[in-house]
Protein backbone atom coordinates (compact mmCIF):
# COMPACT_ATOMS: atom_id res chain seq x y z
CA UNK A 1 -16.46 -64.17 194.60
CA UNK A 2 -18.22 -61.13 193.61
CA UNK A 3 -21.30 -63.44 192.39
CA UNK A 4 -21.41 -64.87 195.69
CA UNK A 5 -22.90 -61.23 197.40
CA UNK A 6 -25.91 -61.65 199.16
CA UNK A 7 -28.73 -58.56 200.15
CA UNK A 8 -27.19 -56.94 202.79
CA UNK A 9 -30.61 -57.68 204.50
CA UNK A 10 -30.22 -60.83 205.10
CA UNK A 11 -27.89 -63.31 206.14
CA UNK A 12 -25.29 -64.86 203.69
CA UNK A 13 -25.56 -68.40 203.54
CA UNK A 14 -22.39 -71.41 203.00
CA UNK A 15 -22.65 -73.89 200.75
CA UNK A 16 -21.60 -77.64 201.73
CA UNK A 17 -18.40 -78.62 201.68
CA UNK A 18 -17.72 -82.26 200.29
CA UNK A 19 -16.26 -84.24 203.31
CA UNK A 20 -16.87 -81.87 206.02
CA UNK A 21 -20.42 -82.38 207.58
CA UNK A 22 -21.94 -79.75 209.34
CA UNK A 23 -18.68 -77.70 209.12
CA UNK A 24 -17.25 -79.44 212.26
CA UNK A 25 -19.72 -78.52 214.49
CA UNK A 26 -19.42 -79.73 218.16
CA UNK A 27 -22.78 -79.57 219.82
CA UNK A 28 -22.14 -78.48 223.41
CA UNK A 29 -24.66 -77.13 226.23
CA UNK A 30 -22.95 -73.28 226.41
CA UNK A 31 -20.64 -72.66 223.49
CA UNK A 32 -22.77 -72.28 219.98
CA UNK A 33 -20.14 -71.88 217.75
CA UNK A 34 -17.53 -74.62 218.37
CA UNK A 35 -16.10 -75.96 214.89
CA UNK A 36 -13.33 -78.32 214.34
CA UNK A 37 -11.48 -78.29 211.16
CA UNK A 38 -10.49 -81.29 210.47
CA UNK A 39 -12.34 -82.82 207.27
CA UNK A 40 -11.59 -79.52 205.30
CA UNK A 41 -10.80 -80.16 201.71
CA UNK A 42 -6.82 -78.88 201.41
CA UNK A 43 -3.97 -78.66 199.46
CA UNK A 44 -2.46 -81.75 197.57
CA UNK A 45 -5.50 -83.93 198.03
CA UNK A 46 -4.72 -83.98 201.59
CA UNK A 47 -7.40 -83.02 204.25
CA UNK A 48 -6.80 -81.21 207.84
CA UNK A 49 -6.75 -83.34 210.14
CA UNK A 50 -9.16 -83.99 212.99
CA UNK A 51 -8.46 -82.38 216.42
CA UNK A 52 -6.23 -80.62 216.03
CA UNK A 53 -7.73 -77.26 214.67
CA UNK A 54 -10.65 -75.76 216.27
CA UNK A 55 -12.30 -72.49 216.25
CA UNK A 56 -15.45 -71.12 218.81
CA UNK A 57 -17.44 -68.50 219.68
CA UNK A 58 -16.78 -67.25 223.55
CA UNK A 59 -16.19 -70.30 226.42
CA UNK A 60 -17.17 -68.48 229.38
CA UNK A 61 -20.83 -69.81 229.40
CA UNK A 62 -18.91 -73.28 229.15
CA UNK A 63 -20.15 -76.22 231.17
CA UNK A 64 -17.95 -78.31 233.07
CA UNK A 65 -19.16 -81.05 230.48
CA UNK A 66 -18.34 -78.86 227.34
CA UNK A 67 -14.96 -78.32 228.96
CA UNK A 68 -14.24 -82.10 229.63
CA UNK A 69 -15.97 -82.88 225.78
CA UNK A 70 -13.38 -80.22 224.00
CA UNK A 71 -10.19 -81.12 226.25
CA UNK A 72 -11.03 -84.88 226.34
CA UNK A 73 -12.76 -85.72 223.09
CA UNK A 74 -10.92 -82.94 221.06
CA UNK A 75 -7.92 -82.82 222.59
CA UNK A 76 -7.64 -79.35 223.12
CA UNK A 77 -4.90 -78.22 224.82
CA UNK A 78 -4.12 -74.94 223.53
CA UNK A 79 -6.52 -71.86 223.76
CA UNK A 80 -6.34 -68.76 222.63
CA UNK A 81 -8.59 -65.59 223.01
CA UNK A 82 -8.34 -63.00 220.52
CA UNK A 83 -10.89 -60.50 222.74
CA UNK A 84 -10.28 -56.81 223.99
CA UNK A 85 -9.04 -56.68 227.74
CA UNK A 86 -12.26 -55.28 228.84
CA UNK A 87 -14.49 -58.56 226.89
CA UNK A 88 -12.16 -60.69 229.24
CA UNK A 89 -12.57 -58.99 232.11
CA UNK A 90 -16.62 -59.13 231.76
CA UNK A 91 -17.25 -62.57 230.74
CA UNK A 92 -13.35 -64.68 231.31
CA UNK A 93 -12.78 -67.91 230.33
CA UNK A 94 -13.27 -70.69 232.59
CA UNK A 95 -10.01 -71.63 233.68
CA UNK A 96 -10.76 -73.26 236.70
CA UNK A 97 -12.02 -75.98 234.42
CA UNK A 98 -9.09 -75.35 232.06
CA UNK A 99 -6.19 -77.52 234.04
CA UNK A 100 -3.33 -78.12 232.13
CA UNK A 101 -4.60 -76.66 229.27
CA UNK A 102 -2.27 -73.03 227.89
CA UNK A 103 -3.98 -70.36 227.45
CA UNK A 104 -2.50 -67.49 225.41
CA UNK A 105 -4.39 -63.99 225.35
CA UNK A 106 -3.78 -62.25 221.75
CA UNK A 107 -5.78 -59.04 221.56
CA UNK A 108 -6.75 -58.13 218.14
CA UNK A 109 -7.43 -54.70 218.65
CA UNK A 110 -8.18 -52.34 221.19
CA UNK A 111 -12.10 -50.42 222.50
CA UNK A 112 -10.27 -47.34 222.09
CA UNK A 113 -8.81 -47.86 218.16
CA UNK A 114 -11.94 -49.55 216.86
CA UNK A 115 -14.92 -47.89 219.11
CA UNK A 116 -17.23 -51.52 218.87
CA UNK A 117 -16.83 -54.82 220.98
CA UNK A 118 -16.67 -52.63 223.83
CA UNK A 119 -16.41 -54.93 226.61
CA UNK A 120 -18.69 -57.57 224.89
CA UNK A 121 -21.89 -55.16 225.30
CA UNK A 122 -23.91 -55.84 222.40
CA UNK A 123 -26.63 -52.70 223.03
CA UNK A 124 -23.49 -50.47 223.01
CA UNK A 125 -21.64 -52.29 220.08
CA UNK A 126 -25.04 -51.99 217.70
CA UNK A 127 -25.64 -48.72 219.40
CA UNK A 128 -21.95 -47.68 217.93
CA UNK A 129 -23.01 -49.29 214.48
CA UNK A 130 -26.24 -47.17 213.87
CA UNK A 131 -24.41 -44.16 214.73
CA UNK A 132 -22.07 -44.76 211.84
CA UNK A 133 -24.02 -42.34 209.26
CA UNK A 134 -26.30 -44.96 208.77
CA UNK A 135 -23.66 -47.28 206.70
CA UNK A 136 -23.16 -50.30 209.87
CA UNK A 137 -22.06 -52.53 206.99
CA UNK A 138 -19.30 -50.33 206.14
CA UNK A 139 -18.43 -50.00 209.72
CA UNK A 140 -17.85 -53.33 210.00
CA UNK A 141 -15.93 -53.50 207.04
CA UNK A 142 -13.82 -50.92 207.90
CA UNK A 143 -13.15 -53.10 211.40
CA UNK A 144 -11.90 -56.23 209.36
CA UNK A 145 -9.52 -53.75 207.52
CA UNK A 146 -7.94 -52.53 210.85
CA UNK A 147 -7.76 -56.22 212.30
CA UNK A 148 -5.66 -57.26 209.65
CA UNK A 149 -3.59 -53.73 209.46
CA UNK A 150 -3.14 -52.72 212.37
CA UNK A 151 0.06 -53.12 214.43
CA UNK A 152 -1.90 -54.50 217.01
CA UNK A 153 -4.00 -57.06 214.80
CA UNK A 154 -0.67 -58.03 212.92
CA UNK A 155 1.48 -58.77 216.39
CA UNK A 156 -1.75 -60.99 217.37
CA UNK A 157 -2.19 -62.98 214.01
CA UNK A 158 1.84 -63.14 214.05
CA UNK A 159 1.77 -64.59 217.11
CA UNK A 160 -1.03 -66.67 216.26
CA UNK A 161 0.44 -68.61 213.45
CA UNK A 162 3.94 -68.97 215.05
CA UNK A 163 2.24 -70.41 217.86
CA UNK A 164 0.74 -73.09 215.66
CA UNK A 165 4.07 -73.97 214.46
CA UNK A 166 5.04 -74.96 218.15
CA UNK A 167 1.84 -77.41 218.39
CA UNK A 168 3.17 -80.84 217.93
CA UNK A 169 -0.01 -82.60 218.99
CA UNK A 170 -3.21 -81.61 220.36
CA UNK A 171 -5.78 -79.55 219.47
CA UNK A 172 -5.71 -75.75 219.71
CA UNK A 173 -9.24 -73.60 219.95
CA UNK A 174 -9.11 -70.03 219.24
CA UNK A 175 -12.00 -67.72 220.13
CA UNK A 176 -13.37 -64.16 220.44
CA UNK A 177 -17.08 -63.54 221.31
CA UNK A 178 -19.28 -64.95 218.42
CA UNK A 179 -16.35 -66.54 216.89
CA UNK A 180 -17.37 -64.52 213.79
CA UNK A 181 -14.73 -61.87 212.49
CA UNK A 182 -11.51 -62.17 214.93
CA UNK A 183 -12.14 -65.86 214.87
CA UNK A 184 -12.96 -66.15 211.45
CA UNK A 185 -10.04 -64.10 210.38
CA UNK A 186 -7.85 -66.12 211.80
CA UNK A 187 -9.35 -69.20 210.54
CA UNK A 188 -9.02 -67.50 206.83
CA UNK A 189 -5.41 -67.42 207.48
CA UNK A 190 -4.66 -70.66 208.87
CA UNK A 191 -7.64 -72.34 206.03
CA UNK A 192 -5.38 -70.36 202.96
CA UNK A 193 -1.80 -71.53 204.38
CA UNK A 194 -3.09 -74.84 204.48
CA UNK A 195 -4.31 -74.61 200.68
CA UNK A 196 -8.02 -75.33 201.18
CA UNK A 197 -9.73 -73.88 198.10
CA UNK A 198 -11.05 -70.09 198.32
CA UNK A 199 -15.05 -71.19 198.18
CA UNK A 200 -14.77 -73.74 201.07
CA UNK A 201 -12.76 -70.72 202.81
CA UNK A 202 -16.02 -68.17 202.33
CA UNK A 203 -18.31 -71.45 203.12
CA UNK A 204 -16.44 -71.89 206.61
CA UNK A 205 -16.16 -68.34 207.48
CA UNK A 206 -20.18 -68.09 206.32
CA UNK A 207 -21.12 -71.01 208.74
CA UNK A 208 -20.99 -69.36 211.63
CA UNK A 209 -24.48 -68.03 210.32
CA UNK A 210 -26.30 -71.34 210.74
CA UNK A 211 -24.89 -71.75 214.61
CA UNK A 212 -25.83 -68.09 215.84
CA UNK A 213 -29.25 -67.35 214.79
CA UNK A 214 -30.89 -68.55 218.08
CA UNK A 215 -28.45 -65.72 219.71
CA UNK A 216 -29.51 -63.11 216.97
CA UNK A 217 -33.19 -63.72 217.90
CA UNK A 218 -32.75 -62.98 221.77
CA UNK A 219 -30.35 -60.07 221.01
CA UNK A 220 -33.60 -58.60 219.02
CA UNK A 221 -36.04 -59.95 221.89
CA UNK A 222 -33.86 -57.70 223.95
CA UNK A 223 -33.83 -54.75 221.50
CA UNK A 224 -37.61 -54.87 221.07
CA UNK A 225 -38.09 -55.04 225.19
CA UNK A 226 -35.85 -51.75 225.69
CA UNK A 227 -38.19 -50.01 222.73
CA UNK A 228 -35.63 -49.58 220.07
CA UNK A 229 -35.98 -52.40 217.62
CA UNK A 230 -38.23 -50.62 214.83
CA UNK A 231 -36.45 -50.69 212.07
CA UNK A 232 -33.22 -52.17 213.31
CA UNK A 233 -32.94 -55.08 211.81
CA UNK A 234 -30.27 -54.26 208.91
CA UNK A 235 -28.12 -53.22 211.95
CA UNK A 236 -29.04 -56.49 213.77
CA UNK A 237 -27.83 -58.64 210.63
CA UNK A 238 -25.01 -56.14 209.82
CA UNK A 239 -23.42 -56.63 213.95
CA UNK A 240 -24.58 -60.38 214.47
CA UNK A 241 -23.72 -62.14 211.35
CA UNK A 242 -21.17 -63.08 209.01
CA UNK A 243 -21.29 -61.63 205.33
CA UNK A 244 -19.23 -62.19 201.81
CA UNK A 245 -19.17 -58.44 202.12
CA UNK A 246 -16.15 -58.30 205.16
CA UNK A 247 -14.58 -61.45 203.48
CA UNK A 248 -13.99 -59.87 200.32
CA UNK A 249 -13.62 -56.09 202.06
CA UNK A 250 -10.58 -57.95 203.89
CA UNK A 251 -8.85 -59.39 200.96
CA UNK A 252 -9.61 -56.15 199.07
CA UNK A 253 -7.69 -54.11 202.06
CA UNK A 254 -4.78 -56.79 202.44
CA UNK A 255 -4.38 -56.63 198.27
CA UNK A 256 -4.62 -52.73 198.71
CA UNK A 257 -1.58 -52.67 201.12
CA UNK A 258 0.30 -55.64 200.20
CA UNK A 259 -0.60 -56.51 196.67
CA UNK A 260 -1.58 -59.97 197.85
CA UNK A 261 -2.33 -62.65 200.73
CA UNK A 262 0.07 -64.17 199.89
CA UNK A 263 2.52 -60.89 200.37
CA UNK A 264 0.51 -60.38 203.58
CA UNK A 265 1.80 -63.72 205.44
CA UNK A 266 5.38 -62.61 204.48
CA UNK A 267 5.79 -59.39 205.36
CA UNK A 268 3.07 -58.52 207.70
CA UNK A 269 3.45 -61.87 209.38
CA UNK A 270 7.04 -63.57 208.44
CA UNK A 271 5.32 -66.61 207.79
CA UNK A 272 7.16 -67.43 204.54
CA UNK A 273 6.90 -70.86 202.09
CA UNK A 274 9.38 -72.67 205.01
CA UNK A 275 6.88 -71.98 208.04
CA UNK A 276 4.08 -72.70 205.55
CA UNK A 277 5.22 -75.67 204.63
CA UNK A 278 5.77 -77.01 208.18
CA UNK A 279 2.23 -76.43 208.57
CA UNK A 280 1.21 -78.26 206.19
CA UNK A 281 3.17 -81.04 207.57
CA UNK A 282 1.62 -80.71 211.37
CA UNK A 283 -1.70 -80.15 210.30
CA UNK A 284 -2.72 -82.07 207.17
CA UNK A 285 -3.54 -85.90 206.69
């Protein structure tokens, strides 16, 4: 993958992925990220299937019609947010227009053990960033190694895939705020159980690139207004968007503790060839 690494300047950008158009993006009103799975290329010629998998940047600027679209046209009966208590608490989900619909909260990590996605405040997040000797990209690679490590990321993912096990039917969404790293860790997991090939992985978890840039551009509108854009931009790409950098930094930090992914699911997760199996079965076509 190591010929894959883009200029940490700008953006990484996915390739397509044969049978998966647009990477499963559901165009709704308040929720930019919103991606269902199912089309993705996976293991024994099979494909996920459609609604059942779903992944999404924050819901709480959801409308009432994005609600009824991803609980009535994507079946979506499951949710789960991967955010901090204090993200929650600023910006909740809507669950007033979530009836019926089980909602599980599975924080990743804590404000206090990783010192950025402090209550979804992106000035104080970046802010946090620069202040890391200059190196933002490394800061953020170091937070994908602690997701994944940590006892607190573990007992989330853990729960995470067990839950999925329990999901006859239906579609569950999980989220955290851009539906970048939590999210797109999670989706890495539940993508490499399910045997999709390692470039679509990188493609999927690169996507979310293409469906936050018009949040990027008012997070620098803002920067600029409040004087302290000059120069920021390297920050502003390392915070807002997803690079090949963390994706490989996380598979280098599993492989460094665990020799392997595949190691990773079984001890750090007992999610064995049995449980991965019976995925396979709920969730392919």
């Amino acid at each position: 993958m190591t010929d894959r690494l883009e200029t940490f300047c700008a953006p990484s950008e996915p390739h397509d992925i044969p049978g998966f158009r647009n990477f499963g993006h559901i165009g709704l009103h308040g929720v930019s990220n919103a991606r269902d799975l199912g089309g993705m290329p996976a293991a024994d010629g099979r494909r996920i299937a459609r609604r059942r998998l779903v992944r999404s940047s924050a819901l709480h600027d959801a409308t009432p019609e994005d609600m009824k679209q991803l609980m009535h046209m994507h079946g979506v009966d499951c949710v789960i947010d991967l955010r901090t208590d204090a993200e929650i608490e600023k910006d909740p989900d809507p669950k007033p227009l979530m009836q019926g619909v089980k909602y599980l909260h599975l924080p990743v990590f804590t404000v206090e053990a990783i010192g950025i996605t402090s209550g979804g405040n992106p000035v104080r997040d970046l802010r946090a960033a620069m202040d890391y000797a200059g190196k933002p990209y490394e800061m953020i690679e170091e937070l994908y190694a602690k997701s994944m490590l940590g006892e607190q990321g573990i007992a989330a993912y853990k729960e995470f895939m067990h839950d999925l096990l329990g999901e006859a039917k239906g579609a569950t969404l999980w989220h955290c705020t851009q539906g970048k790293d939590r999210t797109g860790m999670a989706a890495v997991l539940v993508e490499y159980v399910l045997g999709v090939p390692m470039e679509y992985i990188l493609d999927d978890y690169l996507a979310t690139n293409l469906f936050v840039r018009g949040w990027v551009e008012a997070l620098r509108s803002f920067l600029a207004d409040k004087g302290f854009a000059r120069g920021i931009d390297d920050d502003v790409n390392a915070y807002a968007f997803a690079n090949t950098r963390y994706f490989e930094a996380m598979f280098a930090a599993i492989a460094n503790s665990y020799g392997s992914m595949d190691n990773y699911l079984v001890r750090a997760l007992d999610f064995g060839p049995d449980k991965q199996e019976a995925l396979r079965e709920l969730y392919l076509v």
